[in-house]
N, C-alpha and C. Protein backbone atom coordinates (compact mmCIF):
# COMPACT_ATOMS: atom_id res chain seq x y z
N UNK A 1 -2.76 2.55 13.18
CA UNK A 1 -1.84 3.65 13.39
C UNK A 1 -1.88 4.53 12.16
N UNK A 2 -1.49 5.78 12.32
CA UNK A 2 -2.23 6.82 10.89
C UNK A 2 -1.32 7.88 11.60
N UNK A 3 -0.13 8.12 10.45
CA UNK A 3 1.01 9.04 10.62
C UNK A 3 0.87 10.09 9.55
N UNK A 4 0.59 11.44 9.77
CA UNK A 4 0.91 12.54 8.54
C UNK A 4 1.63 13.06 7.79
N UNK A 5 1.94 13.04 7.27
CA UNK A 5 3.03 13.72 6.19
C UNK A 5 2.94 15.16 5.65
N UNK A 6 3.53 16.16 5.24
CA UNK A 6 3.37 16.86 4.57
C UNK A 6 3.67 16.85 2.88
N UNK A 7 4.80 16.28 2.83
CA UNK A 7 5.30 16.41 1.37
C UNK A 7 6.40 14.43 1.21
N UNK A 8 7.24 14.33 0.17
CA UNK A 8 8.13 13.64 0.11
C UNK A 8 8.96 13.86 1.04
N UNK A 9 9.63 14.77 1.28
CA UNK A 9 10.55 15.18 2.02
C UNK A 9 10.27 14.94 3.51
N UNK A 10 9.01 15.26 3.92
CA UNK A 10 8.82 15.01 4.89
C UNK A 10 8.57 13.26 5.07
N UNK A 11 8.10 12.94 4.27
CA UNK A 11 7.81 11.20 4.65
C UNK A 11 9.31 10.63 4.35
N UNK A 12 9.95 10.99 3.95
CA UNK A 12 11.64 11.03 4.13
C UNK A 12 12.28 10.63 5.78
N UNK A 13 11.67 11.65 6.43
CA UNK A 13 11.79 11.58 8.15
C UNK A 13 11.06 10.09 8.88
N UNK A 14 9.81 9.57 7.84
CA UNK A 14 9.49 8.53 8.65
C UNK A 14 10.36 7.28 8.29
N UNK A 15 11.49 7.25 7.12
CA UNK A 15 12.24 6.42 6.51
C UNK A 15 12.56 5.29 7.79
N UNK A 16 13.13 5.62 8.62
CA UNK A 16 13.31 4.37 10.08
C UNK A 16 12.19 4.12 10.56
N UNK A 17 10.62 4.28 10.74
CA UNK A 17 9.68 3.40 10.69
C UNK A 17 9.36 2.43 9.30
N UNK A 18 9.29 3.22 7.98
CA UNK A 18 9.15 2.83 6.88
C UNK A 18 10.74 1.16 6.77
N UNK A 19 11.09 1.48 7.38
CA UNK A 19 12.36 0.20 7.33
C UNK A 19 11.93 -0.75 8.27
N UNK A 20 11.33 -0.31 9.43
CA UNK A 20 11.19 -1.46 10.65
C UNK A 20 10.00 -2.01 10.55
N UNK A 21 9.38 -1.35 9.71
CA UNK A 21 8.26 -2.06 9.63
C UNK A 21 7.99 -3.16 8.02
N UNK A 22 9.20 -3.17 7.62
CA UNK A 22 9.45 -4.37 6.26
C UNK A 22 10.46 -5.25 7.53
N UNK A 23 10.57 -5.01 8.11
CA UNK A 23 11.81 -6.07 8.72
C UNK A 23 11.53 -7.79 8.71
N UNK A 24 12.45 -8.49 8.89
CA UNK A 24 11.31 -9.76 9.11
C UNK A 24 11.22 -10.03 10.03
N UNK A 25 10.83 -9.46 10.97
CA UNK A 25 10.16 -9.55 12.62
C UNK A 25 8.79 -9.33 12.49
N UNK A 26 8.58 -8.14 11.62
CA UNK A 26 7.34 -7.10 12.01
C UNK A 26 6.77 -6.83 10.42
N UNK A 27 6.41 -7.60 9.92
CA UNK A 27 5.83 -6.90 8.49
C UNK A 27 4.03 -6.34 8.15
N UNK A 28 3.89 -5.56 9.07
CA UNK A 28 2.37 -5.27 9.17
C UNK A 28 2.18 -4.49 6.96
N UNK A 29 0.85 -4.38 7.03
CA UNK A 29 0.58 -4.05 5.89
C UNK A 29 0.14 -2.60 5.55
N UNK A 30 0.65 -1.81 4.38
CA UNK A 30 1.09 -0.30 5.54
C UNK A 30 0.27 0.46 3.85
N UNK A 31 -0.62 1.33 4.28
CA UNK A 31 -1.49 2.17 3.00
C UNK A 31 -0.65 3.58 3.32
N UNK A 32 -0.49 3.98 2.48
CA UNK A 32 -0.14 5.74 2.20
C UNK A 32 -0.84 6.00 1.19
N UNK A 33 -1.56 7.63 1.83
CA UNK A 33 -2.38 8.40 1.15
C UNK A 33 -1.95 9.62 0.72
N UNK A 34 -1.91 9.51 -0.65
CA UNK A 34 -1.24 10.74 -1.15
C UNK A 34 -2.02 11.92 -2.02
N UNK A 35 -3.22 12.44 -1.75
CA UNK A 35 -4.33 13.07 -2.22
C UNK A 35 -3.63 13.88 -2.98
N UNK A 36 -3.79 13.90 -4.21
CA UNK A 36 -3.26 15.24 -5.03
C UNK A 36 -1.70 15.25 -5.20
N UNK A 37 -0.99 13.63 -4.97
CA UNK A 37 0.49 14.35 -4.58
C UNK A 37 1.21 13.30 -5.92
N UNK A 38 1.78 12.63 -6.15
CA UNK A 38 3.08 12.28 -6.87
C UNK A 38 3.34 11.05 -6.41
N UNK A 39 2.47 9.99 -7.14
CA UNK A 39 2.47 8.63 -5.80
C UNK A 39 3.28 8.01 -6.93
N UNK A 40 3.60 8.11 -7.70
CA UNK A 40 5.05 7.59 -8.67
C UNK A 40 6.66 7.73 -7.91
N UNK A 41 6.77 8.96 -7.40
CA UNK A 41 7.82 9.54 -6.91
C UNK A 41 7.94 8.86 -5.26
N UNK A 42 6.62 8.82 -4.56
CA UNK A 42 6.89 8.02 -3.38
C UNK A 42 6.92 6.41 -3.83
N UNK A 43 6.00 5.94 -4.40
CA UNK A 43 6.59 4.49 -5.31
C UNK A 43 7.83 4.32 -5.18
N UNK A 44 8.83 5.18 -5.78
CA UNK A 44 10.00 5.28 -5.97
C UNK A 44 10.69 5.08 -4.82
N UNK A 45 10.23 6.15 -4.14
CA UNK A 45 10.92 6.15 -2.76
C UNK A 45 10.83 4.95 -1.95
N UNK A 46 9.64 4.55 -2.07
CA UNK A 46 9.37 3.46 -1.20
C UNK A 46 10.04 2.16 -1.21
N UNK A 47 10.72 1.98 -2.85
CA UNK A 47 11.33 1.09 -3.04
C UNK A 47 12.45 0.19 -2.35
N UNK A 48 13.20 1.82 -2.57
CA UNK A 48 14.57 1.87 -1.73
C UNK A 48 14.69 1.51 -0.37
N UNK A 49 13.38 1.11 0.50
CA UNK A 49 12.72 1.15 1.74
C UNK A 49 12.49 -0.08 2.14
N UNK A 50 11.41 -0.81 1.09
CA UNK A 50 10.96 -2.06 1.25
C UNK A 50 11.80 -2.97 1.33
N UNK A 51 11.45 -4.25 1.61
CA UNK A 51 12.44 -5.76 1.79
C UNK A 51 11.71 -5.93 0.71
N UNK A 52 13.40 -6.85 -0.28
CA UNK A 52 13.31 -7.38 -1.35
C UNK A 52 13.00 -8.49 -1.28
N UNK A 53 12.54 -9.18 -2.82
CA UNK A 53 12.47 -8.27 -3.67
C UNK A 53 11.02 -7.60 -3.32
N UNK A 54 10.63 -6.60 -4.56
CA UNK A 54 9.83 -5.67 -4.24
C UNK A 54 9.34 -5.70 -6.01
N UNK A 55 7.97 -6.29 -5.64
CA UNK A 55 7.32 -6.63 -6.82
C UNK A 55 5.96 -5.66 -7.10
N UNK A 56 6.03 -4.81 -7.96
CA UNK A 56 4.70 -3.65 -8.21
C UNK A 56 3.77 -4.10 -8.77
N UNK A 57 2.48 -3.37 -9.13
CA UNK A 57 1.68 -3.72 -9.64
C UNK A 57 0.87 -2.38 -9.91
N UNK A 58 0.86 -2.27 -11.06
CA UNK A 58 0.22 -0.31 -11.23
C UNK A 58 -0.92 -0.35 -11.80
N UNK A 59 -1.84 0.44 -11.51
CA UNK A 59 -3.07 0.44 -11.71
C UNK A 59 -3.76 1.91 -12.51
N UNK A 60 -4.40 1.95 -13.72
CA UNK A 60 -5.32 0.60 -13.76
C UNK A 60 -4.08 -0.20 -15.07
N UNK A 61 -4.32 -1.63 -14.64
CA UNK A 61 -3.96 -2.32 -15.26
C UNK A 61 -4.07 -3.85 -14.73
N UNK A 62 -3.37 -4.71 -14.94
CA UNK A 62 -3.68 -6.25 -14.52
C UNK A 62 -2.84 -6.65 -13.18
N UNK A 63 -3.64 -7.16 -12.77
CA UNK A 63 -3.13 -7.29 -10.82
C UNK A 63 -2.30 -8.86 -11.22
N UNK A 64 -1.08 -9.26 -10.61
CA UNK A 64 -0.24 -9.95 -11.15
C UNK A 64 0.32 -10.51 -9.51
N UNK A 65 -0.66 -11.07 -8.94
CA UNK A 65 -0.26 -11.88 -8.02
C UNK A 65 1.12 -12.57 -7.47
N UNK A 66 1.80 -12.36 -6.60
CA UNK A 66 3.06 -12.59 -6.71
C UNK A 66 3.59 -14.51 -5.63
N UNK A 67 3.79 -15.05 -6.27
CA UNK A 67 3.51 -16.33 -5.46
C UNK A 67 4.66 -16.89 -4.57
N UNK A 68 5.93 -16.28 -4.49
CA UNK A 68 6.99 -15.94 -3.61
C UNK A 68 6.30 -14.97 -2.61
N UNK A 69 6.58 -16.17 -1.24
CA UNK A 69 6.28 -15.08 -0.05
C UNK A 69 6.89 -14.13 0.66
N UNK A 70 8.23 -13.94 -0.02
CA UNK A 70 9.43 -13.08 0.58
C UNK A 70 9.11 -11.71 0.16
N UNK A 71 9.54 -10.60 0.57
CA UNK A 71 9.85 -9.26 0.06
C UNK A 71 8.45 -8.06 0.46
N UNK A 72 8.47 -7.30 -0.46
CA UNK A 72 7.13 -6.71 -0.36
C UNK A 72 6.12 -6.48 -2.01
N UNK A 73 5.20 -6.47 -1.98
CA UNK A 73 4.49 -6.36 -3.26
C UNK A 73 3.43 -4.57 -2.89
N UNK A 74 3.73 -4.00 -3.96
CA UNK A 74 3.66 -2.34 -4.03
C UNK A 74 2.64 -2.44 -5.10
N UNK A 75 1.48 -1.76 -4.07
CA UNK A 75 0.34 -1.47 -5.35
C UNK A 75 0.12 0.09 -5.76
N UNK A 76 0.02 0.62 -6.82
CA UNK A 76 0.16 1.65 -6.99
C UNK A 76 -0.75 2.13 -8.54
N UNK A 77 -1.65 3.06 -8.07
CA UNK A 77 -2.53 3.80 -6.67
C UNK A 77 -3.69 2.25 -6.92
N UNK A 78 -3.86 2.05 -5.46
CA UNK A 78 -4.41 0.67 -5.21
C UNK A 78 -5.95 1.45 -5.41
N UNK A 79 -6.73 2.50 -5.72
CA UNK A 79 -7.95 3.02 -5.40
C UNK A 79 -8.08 3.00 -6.96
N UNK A 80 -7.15 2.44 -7.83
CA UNK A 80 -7.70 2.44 -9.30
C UNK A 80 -8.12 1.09 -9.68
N UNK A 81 -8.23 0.28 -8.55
CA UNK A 81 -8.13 -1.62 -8.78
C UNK A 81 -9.84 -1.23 -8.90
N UNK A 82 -10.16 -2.51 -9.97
CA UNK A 82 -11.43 -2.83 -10.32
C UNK A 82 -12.02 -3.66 -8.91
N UNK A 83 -13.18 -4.21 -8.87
CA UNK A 83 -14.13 -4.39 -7.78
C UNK A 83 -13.57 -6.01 -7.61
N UNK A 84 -13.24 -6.49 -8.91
CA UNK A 84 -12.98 -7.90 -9.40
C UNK A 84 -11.42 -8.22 -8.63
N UNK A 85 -10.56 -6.83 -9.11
CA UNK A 85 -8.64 -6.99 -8.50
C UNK A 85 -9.12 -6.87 -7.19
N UNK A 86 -9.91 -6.15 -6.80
CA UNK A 86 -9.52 -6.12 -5.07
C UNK A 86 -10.33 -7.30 -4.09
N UNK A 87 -11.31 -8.40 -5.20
CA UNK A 87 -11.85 -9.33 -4.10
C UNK A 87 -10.41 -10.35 -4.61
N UNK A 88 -9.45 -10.47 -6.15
CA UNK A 88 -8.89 -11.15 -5.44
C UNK A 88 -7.45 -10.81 -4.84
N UNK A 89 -7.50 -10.00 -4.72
CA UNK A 89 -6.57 -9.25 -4.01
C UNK A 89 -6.81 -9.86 -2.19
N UNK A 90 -7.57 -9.32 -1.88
CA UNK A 90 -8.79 -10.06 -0.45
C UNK A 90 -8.57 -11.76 -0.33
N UNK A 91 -8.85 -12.07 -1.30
CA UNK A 91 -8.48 -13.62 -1.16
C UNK A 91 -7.03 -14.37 -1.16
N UNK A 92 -6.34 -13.15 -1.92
CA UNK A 92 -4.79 -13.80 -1.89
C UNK A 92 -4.06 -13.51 -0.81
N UNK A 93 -4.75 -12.81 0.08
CA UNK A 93 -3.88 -11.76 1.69
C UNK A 93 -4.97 -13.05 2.45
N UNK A 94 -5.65 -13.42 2.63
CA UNK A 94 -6.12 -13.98 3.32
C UNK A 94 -5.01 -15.29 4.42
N UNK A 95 -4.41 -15.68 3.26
CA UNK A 95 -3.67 -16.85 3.78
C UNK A 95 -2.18 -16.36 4.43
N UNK A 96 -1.34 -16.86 5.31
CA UNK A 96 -0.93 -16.52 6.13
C UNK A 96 0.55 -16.93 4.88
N UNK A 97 1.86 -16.10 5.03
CA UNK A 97 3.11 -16.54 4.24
C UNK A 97 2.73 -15.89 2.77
N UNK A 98 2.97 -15.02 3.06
CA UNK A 98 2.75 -13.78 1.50
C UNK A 98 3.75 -12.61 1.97
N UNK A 99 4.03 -11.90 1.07
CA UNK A 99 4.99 -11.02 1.21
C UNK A 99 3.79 -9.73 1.88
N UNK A 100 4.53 -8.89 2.22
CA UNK A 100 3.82 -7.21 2.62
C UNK A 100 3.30 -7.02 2.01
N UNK A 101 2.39 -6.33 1.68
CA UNK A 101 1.71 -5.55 0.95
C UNK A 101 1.65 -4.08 1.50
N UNK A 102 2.53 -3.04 0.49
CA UNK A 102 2.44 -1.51 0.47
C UNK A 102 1.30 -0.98 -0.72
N UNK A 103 0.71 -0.16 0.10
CA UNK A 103 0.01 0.13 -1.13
C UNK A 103 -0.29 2.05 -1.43
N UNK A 104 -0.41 2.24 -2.05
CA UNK A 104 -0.46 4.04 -2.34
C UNK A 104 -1.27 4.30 -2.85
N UNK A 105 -2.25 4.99 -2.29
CA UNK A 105 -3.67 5.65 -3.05
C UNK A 105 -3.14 7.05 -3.07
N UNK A 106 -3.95 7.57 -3.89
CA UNK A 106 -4.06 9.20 -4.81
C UNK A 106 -5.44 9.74 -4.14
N UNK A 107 -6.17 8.63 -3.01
CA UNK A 107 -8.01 9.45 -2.70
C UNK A 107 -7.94 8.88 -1.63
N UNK A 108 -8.28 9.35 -0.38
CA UNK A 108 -8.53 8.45 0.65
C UNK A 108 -9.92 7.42 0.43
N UNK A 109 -9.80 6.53 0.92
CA UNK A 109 -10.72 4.82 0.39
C UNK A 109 -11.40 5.36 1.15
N UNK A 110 -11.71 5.95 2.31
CA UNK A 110 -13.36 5.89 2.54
C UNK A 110 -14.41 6.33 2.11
N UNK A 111 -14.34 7.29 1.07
CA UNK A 111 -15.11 7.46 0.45
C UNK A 111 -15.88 6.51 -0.63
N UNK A 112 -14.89 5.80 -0.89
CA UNK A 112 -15.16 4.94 -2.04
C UNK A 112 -15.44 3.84 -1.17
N UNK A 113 -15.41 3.23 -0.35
CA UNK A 113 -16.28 2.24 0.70
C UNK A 113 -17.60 2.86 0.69
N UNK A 114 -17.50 4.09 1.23
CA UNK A 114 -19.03 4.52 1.30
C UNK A 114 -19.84 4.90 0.11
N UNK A 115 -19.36 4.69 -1.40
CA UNK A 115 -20.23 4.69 -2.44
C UNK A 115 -20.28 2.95 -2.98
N UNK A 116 -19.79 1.91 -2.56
CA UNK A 116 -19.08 0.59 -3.00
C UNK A 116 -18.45 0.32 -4.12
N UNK A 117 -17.77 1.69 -3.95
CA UNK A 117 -16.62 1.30 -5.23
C UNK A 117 -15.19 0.18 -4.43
N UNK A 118 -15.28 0.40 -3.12
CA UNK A 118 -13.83 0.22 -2.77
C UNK A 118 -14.36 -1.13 -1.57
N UNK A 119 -14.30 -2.32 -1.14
CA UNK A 119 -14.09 -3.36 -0.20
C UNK A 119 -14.03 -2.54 0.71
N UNK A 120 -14.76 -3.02 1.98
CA UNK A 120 -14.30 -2.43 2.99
C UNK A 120 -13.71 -3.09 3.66
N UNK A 121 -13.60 -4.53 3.95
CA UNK A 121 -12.80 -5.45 4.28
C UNK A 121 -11.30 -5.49 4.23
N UNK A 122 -10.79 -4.96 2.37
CA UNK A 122 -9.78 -4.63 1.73
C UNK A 122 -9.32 -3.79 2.18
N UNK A 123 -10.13 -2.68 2.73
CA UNK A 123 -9.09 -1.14 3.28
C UNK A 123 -8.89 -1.60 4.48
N UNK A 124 -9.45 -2.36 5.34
CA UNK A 124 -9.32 -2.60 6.77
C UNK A 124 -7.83 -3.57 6.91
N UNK A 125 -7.68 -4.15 5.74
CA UNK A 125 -6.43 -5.51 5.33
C UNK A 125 -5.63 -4.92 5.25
N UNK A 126 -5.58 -3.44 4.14
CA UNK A 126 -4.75 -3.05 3.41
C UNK A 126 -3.77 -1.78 4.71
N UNK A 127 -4.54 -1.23 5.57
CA UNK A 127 -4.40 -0.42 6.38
C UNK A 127 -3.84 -0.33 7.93
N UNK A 128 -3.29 -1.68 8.00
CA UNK A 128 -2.80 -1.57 9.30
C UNK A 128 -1.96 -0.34 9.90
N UNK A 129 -1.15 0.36 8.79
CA UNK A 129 -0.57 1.25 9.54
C UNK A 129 -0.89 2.22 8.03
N UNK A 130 -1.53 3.21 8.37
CA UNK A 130 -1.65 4.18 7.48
C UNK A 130 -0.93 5.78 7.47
N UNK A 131 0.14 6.27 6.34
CA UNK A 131 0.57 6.77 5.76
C UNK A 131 -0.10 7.44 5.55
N UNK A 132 -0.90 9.32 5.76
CA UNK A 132 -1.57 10.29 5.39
C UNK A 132 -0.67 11.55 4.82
N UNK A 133 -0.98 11.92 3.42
CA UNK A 133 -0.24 13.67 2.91
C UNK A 133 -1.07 14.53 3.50
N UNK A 134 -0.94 15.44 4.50
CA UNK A 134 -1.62 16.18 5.37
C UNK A 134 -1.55 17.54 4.46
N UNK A 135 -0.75 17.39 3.22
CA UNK A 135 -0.94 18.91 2.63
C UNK A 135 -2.08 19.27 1.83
């Protein structure tokens, strides 16, 4: 599923999908693409959104695995993870009883699949319901 956005404000309006889909019924694993936009400020936003707790991980820097399966874990911008964070990133989603995974890129990943900077496996994991800035 791949919903557009224009701005913050507008991904503001998807706030009651962005909630039902942390619920604990339904926790699919949800990418937003924010090309050119302020993925600190939706970070932010997203917070207030996610089921707690809500454990980040900002990039580039050290991927910090979270071993409580409750809440959601927020990668941010997940398109700055080294080749190394995202196989084990891949290996730690593999197993079933892990929290959500939100994640926020600054570039859409297919490009970077199609040079092998980026898993393609990983965007396919990471992307069940994808978040697009259409501006």
């Amino acid at each position: 599923m791949t919903v557009d956005f224009a701005d913050l404000d507008s991904l503001s309006n998807y706030a009651q999908l962005l909630r039902s889909l942390s619920s604990d019924t339904h926790k699919p694993d949800v990418l937003i693409v924010c090309p050119g936009g302020d993925s600190k400020a939706v970070g932010r936003y997203l917070r207030q959104l996610c089921a707690v707790p809500v454990r980040c991980c900002v990039f580039p820097g050290p991927l910090c695995l979270p071993r409580d399966p409750a809440g959601t874990f927020l990668l941010d911008p997940v398109n700055k993870m080294t080749v190394d964070q995202q196989v084990a990133l891949y290996d730690w989603m593999s197993p079933s009883g892990r929290p959500q995974v939100v994640s926020i890129a600054t570039t859409a990943l297919e490009p970077l699949v199609a040079n092998g900077d980026f898993l393609e496996a990983l965007c396919h994991r990471l992307s069940v319901v994808r978040l697009v800035n259409a501006a």
